[in-house]
C-alpha atoms as a PDB file:
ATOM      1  CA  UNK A   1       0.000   0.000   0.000  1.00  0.00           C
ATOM      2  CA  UNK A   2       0.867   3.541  -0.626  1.00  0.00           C
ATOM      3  CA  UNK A   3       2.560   5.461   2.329  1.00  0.00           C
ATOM      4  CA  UNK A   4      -0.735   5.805   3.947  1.00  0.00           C
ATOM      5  CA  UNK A   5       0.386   9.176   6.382  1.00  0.00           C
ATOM      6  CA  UNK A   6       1.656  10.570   3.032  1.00  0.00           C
ATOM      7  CA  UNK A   7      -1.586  10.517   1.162  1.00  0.00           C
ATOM      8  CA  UNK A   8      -3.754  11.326   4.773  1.00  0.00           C
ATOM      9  CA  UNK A   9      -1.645  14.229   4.750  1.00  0.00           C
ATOM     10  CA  UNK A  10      -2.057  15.386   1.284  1.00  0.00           C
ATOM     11  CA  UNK A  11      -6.158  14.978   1.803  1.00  0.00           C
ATOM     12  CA  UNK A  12      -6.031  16.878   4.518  1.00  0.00           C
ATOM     13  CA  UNK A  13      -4.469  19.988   3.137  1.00  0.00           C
ATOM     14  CA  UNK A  14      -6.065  19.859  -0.454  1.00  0.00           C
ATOM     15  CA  UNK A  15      -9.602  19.723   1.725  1.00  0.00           C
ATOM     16  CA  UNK A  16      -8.014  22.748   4.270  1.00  0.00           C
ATOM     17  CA  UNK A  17      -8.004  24.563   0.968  1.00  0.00           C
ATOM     18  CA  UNK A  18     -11.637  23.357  -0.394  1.00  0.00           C
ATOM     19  CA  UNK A  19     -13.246  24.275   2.880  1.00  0.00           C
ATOM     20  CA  UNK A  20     -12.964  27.730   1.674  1.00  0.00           C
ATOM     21  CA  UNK A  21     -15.671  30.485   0.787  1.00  0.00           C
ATOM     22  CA  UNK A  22     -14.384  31.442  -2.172  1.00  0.00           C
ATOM     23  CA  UNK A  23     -14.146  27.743  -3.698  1.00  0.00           C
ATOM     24  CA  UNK A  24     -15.736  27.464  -7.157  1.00  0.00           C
ATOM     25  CA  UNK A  25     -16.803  24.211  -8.461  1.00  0.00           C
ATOM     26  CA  UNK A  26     -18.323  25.297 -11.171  1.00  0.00           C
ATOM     27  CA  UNK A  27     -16.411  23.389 -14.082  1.00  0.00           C
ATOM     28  CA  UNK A  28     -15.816  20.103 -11.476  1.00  0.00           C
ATOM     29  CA  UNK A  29     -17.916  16.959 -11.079  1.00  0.00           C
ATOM     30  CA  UNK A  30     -19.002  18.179  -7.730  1.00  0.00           C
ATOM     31  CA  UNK A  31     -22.294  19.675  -7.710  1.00  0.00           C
ATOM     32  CA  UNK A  32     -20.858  21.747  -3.990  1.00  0.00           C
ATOM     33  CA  UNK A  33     -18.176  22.386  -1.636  1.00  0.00           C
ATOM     34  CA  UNK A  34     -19.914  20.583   0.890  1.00  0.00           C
ATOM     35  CA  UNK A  35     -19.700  17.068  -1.937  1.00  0.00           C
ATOM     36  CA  UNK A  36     -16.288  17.685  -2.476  1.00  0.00           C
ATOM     37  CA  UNK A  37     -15.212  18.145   1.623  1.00  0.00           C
ATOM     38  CA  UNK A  38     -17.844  14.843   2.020  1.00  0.00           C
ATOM     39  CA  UNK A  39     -15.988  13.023  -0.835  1.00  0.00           C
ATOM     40  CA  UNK A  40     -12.221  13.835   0.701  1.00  0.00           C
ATOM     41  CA  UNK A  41     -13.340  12.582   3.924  1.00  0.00           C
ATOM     42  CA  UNK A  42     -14.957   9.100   2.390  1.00  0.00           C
ATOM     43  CA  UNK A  43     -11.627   8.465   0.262  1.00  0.00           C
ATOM     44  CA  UNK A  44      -9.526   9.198   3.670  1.00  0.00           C
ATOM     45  CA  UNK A  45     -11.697   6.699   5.540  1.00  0.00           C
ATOM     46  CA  UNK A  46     -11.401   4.288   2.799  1.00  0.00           C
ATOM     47  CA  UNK A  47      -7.637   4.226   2.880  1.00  0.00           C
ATOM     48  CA  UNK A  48      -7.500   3.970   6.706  1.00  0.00           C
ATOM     49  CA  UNK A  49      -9.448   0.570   6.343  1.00  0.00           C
ATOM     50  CA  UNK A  50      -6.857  -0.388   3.516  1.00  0.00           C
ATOM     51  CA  UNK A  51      -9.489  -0.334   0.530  1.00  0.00           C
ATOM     52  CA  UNK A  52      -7.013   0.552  -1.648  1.00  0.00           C
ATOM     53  CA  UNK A  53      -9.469   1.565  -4.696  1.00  0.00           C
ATOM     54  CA  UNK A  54      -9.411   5.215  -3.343  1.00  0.00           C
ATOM     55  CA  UNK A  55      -6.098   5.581  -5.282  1.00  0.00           C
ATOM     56  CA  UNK A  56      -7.728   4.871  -8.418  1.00  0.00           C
ATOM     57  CA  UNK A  57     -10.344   7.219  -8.057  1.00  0.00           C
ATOM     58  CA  UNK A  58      -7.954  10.136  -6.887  1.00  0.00           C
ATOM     59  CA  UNK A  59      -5.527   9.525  -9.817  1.00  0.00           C
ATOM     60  CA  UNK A  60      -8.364  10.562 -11.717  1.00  0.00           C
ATOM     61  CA  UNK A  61      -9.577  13.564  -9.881  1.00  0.00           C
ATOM     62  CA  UNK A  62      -5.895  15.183  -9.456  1.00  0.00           C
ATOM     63  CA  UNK A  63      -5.075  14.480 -12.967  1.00  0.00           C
ATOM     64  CA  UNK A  64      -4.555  17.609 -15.347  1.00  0.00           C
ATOM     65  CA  UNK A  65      -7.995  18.607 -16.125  1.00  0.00           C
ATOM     66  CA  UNK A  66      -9.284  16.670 -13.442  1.00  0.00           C
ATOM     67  CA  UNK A  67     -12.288  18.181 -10.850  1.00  0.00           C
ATOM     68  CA  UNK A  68      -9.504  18.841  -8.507  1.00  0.00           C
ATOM     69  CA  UNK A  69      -7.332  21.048 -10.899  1.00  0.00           C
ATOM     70  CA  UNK A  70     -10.939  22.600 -12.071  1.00  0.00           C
ATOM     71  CA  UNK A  71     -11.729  23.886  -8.698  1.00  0.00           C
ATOM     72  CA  UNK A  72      -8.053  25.118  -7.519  1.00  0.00           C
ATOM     73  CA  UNK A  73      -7.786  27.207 -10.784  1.00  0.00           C
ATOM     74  CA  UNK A  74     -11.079  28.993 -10.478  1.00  0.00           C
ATOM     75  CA  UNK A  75     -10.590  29.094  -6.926  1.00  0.00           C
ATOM     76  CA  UNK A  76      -6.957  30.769  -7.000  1.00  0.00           C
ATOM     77  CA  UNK A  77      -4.847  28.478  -5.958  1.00  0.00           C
ATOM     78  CA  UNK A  78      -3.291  26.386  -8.816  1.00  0.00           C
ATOM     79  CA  UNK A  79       0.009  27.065  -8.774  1.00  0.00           C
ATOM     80  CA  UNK A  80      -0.494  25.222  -4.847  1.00  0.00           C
ATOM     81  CA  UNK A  81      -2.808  22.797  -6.738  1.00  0.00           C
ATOM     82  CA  UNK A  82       0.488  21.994  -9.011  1.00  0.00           C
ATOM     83  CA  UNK A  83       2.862  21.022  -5.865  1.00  0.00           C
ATOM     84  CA  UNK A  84       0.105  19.486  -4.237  1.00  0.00           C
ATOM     85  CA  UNK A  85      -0.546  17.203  -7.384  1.00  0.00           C
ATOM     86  CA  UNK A  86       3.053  16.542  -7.817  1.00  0.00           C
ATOM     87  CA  UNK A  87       3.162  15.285  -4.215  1.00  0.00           C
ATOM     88  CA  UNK A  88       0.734  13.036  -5.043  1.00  0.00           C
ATOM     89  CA  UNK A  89       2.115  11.794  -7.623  1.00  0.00           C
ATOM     90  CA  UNK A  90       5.507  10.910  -5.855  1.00  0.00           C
ATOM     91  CA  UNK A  91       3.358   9.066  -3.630  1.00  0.00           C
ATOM     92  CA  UNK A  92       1.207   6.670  -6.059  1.00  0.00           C
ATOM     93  CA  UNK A  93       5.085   6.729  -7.993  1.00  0.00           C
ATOM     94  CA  UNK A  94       6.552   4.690  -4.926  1.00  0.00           C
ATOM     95  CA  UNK A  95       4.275   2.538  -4.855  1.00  0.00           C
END
């Protein structure tokens, strides 16, 4: 399994920047903040009882274009979204 406090970490502050009133969603999959926050929290749960098939979903959502990327470059924070993303993908890398 990935390095589980890695990715826990990495949820934690790409929702810490979500939870925010001036996140936009508009061009995401998420219909609202509040899906996106309830989503994080699910794929953080999942991992902590090993399911594994989190990663697969995330690759998907922090890949370029992806919902995440959609809401932290109408939000105004991509170039964090960028470092954030690259973190993640040193961690699925090392797998």
């Amino acid at each position: 399994m990935h390095d589980l406090n890695d990715i826990l970490d990495l949820l934690t502050e790409l929702r810490n920047l979500i939870d925010s009133p001036n996140t936009d969603v508009t061009w995401s999959r998420f219909e609202t903040v509040e899906d996106v926050l309830m989503t994080i929290d699910t794929f953080k749960q999942q991992l902590k009882l090993g399911e594994d098939i989190a990663i697969s979903e995330l690759i998907i959502l922090f890949g370029p274009t992806g919902s995440f990327q959609e809401i932290s470059i109408d939000s105004g924070w991509g170039e964090k979204f960028l470092k954030i993303a690259a973190w993640f993908d040193d961690i699925v890398a090392s797998k």
